[in-house]
N, C-alpha and C. Protein backbone atom coordinates (compact mmCIF):
# COMPACT_ATOMS: atom_id res chain seq x y z
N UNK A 1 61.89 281.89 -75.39
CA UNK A 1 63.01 282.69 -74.99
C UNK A 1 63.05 283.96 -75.84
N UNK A 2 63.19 285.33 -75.49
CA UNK A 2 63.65 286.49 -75.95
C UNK A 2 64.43 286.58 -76.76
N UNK A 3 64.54 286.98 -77.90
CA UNK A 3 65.87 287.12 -78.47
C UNK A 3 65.61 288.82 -78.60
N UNK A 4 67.36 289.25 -78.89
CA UNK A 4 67.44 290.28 -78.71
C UNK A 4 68.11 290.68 -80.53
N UNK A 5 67.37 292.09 -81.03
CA UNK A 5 67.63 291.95 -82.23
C UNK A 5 69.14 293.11 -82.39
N UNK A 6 69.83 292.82 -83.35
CA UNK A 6 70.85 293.91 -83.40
C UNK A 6 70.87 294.13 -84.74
N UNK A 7 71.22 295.57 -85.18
CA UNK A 7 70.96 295.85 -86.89
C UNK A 7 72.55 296.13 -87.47
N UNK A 8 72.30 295.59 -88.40
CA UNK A 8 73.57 295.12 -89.19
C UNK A 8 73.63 296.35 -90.09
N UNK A 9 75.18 296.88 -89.84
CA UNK A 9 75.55 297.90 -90.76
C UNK A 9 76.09 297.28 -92.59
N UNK A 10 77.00 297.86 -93.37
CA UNK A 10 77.23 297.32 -94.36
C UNK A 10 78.60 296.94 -94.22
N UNK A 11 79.16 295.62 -95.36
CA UNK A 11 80.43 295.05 -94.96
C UNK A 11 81.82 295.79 -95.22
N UNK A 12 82.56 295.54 -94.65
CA UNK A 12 83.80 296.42 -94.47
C UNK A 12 85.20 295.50 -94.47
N UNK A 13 85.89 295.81 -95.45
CA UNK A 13 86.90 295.27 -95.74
C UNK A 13 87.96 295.65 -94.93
N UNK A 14 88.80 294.98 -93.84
CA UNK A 14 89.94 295.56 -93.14
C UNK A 14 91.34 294.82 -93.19
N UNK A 15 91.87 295.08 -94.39
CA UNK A 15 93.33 294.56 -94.74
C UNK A 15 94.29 295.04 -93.47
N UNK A 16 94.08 296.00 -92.56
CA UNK A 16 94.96 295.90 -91.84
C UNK A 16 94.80 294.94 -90.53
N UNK A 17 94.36 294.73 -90.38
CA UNK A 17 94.13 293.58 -89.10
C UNK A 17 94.74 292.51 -89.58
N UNK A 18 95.27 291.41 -88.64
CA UNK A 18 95.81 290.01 -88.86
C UNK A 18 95.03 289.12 -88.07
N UNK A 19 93.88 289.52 -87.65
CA UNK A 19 93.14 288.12 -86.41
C UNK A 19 92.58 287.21 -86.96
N UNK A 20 92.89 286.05 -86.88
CA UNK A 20 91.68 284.67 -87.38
C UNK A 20 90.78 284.43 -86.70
N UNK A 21 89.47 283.88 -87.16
CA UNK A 21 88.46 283.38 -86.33
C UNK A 21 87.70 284.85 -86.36
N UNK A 22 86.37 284.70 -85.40
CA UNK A 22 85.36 285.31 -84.82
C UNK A 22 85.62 286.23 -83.90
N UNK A 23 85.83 287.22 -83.82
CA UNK A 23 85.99 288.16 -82.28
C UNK A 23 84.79 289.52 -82.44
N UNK A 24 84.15 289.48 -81.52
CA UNK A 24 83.51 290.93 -80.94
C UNK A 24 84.34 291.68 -80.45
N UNK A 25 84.68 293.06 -81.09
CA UNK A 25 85.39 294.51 -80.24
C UNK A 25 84.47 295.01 -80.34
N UNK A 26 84.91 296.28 -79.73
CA UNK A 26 84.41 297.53 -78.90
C UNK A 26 84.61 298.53 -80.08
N UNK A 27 83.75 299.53 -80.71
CA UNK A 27 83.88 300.03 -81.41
C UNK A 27 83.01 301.53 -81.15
N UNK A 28 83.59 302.46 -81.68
CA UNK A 28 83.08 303.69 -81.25
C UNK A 28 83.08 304.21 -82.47
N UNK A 29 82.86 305.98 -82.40
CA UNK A 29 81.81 306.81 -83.54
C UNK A 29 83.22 308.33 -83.12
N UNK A 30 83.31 308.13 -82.03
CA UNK A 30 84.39 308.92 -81.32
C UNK A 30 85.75 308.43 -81.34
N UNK A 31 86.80 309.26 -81.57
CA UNK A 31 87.88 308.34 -81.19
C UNK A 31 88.64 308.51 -79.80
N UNK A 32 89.19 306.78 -80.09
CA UNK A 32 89.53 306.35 -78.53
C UNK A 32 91.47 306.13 -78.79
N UNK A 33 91.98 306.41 -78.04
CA UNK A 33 93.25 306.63 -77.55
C UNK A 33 93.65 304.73 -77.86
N UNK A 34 94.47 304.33 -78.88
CA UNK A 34 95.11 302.90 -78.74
C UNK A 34 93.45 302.47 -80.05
N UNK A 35 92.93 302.75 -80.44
CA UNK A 35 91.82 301.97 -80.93
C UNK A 35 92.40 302.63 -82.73
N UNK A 36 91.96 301.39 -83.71
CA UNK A 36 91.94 301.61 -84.91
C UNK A 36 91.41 302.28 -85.77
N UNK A 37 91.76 303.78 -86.26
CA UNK A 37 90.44 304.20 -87.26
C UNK A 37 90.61 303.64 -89.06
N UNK A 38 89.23 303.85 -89.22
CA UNK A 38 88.96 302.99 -90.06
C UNK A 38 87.66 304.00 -90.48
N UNK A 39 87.26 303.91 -92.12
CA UNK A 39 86.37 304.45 -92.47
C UNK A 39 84.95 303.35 -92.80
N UNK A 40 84.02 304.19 -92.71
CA UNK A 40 82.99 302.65 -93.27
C UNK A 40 81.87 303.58 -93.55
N UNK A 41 81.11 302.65 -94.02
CA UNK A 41 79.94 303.36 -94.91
C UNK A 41 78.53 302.87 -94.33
N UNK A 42 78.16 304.04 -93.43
CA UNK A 42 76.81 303.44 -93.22
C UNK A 42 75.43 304.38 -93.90
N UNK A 43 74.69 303.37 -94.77
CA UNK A 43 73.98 304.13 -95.96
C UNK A 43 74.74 304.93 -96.83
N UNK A 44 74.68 306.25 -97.31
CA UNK A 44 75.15 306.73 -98.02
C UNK A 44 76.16 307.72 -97.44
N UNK A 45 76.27 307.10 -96.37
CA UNK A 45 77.72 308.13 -95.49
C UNK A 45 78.50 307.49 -95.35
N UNK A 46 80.03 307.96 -95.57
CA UNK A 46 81.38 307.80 -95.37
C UNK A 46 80.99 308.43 -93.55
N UNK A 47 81.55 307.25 -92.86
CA UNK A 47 81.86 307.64 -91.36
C UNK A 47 83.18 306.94 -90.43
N UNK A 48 83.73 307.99 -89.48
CA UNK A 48 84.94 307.16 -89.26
C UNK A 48 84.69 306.22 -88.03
N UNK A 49 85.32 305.33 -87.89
CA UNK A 49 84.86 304.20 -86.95
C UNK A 49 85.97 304.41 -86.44
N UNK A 50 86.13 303.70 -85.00
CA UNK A 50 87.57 303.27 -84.16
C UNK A 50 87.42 301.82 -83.61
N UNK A 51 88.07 300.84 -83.82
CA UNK A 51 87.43 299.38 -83.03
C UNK A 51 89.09 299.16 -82.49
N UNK A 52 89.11 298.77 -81.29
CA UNK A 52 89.86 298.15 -79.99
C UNK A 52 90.66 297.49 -80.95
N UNK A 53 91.33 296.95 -80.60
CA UNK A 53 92.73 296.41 -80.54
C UNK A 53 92.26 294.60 -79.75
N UNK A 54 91.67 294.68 -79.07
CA UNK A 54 91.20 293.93 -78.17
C UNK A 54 90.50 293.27 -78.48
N UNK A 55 90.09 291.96 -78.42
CA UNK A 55 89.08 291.13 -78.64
C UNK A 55 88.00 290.72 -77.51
N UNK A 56 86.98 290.91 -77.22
CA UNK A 56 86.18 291.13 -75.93
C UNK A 56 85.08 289.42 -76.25
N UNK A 57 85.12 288.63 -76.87
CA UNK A 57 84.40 287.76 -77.38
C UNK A 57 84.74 287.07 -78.29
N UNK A 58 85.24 285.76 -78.40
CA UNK A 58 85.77 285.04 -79.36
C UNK A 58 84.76 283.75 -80.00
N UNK A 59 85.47 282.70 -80.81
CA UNK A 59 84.74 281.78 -81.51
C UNK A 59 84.53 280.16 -80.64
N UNK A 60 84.88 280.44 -79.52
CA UNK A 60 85.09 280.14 -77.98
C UNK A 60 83.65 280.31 -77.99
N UNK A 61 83.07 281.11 -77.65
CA UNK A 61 81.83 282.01 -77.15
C UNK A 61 80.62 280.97 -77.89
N UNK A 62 80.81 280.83 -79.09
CA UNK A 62 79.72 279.92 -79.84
C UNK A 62 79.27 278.72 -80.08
N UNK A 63 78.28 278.76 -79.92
CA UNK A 63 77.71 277.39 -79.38
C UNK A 63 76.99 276.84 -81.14
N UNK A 64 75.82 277.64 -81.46
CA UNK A 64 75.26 277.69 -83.04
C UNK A 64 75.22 278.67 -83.78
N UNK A 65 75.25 278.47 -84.76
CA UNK A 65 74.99 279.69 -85.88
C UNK A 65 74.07 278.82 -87.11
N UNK A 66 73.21 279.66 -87.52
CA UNK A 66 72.22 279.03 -88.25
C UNK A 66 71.34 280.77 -88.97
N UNK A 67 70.98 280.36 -89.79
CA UNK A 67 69.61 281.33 -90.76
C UNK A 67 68.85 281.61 -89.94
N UNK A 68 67.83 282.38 -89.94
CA UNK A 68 66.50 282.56 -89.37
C UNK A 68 65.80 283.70 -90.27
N UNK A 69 64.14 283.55 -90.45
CA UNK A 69 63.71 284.78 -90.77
C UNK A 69 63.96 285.87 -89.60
N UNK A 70 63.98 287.53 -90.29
CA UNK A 70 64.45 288.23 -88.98
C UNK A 70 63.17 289.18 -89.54
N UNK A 71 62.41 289.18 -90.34
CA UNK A 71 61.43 290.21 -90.69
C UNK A 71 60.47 289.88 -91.50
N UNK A 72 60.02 290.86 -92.27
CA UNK A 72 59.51 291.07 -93.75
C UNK A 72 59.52 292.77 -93.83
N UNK A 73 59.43 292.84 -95.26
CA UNK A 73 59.64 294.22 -96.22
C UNK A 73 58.31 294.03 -96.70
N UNK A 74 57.60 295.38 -97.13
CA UNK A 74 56.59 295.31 -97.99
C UNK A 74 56.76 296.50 -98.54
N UNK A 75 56.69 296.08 -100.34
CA UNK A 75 57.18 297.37 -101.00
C UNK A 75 55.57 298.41 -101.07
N UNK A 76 55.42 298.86 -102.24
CA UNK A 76 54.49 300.42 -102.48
C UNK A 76 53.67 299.39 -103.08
N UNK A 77 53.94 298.67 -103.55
CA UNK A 77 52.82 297.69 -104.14
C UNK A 77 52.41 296.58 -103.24
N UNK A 78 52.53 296.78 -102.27
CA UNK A 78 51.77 295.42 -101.49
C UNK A 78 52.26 294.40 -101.33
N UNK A 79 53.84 294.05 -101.96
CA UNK A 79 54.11 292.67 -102.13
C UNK A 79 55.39 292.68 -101.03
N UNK A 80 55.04 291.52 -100.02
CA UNK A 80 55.61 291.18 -99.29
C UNK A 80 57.09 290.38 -99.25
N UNK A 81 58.10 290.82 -99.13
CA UNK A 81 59.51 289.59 -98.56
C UNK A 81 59.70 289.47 -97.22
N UNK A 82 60.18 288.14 -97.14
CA UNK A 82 60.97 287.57 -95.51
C UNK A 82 62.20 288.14 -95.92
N UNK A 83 62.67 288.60 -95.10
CA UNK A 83 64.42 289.06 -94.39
C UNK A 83 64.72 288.16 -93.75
N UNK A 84 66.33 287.75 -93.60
CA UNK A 84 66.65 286.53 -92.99
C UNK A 84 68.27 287.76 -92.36
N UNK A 85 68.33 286.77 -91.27
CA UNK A 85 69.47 287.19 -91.18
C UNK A 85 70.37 286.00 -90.02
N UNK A 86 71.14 286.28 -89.25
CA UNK A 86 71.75 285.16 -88.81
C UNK A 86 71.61 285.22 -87.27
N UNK A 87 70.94 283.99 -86.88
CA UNK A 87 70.85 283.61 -85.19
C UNK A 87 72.39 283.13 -85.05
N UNK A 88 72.56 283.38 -83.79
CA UNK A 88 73.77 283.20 -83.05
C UNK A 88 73.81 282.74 -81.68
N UNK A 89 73.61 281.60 -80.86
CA UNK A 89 73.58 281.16 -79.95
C UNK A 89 75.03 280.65 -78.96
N UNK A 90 74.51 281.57 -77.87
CA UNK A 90 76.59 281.71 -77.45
C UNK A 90 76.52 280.35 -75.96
N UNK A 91 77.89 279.98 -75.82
CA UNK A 91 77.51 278.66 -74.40
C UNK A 91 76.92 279.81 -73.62
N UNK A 92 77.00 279.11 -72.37
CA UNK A 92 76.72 279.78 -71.10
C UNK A 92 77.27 280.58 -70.82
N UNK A 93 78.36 280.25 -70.33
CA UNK A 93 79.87 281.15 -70.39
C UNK A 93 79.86 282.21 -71.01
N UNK A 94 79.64 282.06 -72.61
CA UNK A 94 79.84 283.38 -73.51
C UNK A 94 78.86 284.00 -73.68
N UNK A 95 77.47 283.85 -72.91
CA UNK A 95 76.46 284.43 -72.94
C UNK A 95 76.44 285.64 -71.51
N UNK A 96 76.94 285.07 -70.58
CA UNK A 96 77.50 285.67 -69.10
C UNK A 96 78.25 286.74 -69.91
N UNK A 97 79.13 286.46 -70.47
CA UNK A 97 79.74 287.42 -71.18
C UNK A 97 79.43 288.68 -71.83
N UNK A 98 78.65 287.83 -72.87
CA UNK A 98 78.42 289.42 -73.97
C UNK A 98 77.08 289.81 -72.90
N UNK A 99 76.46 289.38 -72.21
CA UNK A 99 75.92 290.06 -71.03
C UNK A 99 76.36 291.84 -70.31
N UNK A 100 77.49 291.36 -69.98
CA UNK A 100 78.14 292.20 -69.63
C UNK A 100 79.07 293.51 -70.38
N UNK A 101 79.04 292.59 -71.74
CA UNK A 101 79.86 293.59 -73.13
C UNK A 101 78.84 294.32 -72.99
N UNK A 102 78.05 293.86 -73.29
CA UNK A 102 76.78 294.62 -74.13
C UNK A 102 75.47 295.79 -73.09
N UNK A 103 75.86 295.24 -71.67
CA UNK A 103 74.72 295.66 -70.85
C UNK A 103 75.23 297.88 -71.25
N UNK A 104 76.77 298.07 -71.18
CA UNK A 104 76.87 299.50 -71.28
C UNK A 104 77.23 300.13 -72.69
N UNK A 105 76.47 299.06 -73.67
CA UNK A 105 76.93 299.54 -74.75
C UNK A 105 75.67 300.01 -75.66
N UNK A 106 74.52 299.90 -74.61
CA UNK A 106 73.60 300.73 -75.41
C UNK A 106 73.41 301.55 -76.25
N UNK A 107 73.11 301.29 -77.68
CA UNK A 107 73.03 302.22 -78.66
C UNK A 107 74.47 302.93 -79.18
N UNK A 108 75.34 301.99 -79.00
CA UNK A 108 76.77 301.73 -79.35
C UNK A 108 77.35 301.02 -80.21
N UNK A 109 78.09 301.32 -81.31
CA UNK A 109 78.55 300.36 -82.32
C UNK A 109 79.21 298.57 -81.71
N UNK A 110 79.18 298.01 -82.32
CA UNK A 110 79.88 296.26 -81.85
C UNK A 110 80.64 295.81 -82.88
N UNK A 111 81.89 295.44 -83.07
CA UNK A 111 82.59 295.10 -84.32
C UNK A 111 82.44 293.51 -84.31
N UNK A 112 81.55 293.23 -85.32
CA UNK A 112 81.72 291.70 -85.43
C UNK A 112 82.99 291.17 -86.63
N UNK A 113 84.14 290.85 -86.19
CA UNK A 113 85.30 290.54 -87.19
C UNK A 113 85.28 288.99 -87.38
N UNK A 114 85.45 288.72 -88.70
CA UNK A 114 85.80 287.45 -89.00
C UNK A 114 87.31 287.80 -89.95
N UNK A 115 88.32 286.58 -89.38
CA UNK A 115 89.12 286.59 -89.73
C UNK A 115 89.87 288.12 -90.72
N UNK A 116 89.85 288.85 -90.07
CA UNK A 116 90.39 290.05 -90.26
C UNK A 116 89.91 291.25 -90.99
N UNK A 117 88.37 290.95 -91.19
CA UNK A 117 87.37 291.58 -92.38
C UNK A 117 86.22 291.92 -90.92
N UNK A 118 85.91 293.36 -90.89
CA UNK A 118 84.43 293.66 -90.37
C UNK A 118 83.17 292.90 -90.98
N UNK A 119 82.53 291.97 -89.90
CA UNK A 119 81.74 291.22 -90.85
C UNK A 119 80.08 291.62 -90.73
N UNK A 120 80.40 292.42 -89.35
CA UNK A 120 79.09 293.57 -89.22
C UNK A 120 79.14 294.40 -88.14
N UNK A 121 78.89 295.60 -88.15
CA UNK A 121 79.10 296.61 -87.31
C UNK A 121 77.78 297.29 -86.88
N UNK A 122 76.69 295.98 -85.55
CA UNK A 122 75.77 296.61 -85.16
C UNK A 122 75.65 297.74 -83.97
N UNK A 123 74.57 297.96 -83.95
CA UNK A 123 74.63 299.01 -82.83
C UNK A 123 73.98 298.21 -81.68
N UNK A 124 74.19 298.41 -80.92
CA UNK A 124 73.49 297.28 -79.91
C UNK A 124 72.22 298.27 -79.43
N UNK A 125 71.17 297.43 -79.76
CA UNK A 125 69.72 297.96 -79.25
C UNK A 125 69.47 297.23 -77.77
N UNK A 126 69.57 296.38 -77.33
CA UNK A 126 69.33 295.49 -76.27
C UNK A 126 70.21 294.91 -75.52
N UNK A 127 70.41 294.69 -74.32
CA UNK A 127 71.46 294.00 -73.54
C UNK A 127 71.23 292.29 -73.94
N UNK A 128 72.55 292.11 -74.77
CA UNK A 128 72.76 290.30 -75.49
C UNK A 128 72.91 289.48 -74.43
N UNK A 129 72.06 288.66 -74.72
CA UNK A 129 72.56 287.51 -73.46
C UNK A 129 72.85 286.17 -74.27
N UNK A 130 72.11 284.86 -74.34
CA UNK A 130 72.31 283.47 -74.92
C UNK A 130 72.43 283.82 -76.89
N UNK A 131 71.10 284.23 -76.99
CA UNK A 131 70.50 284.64 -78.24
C UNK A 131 70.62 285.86 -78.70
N UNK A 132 71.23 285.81 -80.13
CA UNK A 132 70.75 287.15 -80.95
C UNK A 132 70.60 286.59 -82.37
N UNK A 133 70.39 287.98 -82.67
CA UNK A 133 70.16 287.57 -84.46
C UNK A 133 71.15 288.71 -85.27
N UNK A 134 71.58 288.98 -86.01
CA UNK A 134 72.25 289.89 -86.99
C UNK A 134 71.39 289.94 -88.30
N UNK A 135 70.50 290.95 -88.02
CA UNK A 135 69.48 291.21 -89.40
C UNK A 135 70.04 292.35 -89.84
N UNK A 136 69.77 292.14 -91.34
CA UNK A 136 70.51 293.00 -92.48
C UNK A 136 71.36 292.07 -93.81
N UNK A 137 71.26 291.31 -93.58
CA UNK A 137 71.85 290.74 -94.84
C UNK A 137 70.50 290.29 -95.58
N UNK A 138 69.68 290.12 -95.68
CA UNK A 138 68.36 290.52 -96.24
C UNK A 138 67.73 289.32 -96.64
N UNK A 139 68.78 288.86 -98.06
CA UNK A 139 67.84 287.85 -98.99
C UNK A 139 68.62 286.08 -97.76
N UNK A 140 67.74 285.60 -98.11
CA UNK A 140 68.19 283.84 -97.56
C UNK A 140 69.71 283.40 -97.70
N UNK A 141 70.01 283.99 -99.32
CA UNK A 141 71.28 283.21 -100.16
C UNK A 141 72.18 284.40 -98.91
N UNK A 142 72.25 285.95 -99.15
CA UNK A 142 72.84 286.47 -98.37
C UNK A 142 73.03 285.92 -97.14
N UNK A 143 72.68 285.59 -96.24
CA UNK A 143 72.44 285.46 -94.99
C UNK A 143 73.06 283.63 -94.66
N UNK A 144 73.12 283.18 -95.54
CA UNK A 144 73.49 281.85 -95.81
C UNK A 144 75.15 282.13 -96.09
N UNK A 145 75.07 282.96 -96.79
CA UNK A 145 77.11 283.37 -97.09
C UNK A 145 77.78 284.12 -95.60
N UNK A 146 76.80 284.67 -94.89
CA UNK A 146 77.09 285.43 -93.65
C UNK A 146 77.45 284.27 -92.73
N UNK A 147 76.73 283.54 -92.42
CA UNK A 147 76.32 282.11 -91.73
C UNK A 147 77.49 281.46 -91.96
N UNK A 148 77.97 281.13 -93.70
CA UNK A 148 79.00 279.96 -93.61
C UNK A 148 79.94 280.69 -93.71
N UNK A 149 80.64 282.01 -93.30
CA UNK A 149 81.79 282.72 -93.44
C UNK A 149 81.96 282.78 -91.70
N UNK A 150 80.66 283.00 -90.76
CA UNK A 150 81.10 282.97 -89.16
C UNK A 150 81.91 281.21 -88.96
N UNK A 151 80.34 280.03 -89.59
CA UNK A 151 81.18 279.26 -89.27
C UNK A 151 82.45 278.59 -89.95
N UNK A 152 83.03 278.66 -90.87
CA UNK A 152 84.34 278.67 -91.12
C UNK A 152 85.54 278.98 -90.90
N UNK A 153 84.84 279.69 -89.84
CA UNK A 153 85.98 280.94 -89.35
C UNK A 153 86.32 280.14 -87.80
N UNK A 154 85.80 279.44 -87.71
CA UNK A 154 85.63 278.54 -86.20
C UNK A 154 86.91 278.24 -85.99
C-alpha cells in the first residue's frame, strides 16, 4: 500500500484554544475571515498562521498510531541516521474523509491539534487517504513522545 508522506513543521504552543483530543483544521498562510491567527516558526522564520475554528477530522478518525522509520540523514562525513516519525492509520470512514480534506489542499498547511497545543503543522504534499506518516520529529525517542501524546489524547 502507498503511503503518502507529509512534512512536519515545528511545535507550537496554543494556550488559546480549549479542544481535547485529536482534530485536523484547515489552516492557511493568508488570512481567512472567522479563522485564528497565531504566529509560528517555521525554520528560522516567525510566520503568521490562521487555523479554522472548525474541526474537519477527529480522534474518531483513528484506527493506529505507531513509530515508523520515515528516512535517513547523511551528514558531510558519511555517517548515516534513520528518521522516524509517526504512521497514522485512519478507519475507513476517516480515510473517505481526509480523502476529501486533503484532495484541495495541495501544498497547503494542515493543523494537527492535540488537546489544544499545534502538534504539527504539515503541508500536504499528496492527497491522504488510509495511511500517512508525520516525518520530522527525527530521533526514535522524539517520535515516540509524538506517538504517545496523539494516543493519549484519544
Amino acid at each position: 500500500m502507498k503511503k503518502h508522506i507529509i512534512t512536519l513543521a515545528t511545535f507550537l504552543l496554543l494556550t488559546h484554544f480549549a479542544w481535547g483530543g485529536i482534530e485536523f483544521r484547515d489552516a492557511s498562510f493568508e488570512p481567512i475571515e472567522g479563522y485564528s491567527e497565531i504566529t509560528h516558526k517555521i525554520g528560522m522564520e516567525e510566520k503568521k498562521v490562521y487555523i479554522s475554528p472548525k474541526a474537519l477530522l477527529d480522534s474518531t478518525a483513528l484506527e493506529e498510531v505507531y513509530v515508523a522509520p520515515s528516512g535517513t540523514l547523511t551528514d558531510h562525513r558519511g555517517n548515516t541516521e534513520t528518521l522516524y516519525g509517526v504512521a497514522i492509520i485512519l478507519t475507513d470512514e476517516g480515510a473517505e474523509k481526509m480523502k476529501e480534506i486533503t484532495k484541495d489542499r495541495i501544498s497547503k498547511p494542515l493543523a494537527i491539534i492535540v488537546d489544544g497545543e499545534i502538534l504539527s503543522l504539515p503541508v500536504v504534499r499528496a492527497k491522504i487517504g488510509k495511511r500517512s506518516t508525520i516525518t520530522g520529529p527525527g530521533t526514535k525517542e522524539e517520535a515516540e513522545a509524538m506517538k504517545d501524546r496523539i494516543i493519549s489524547s484519544r
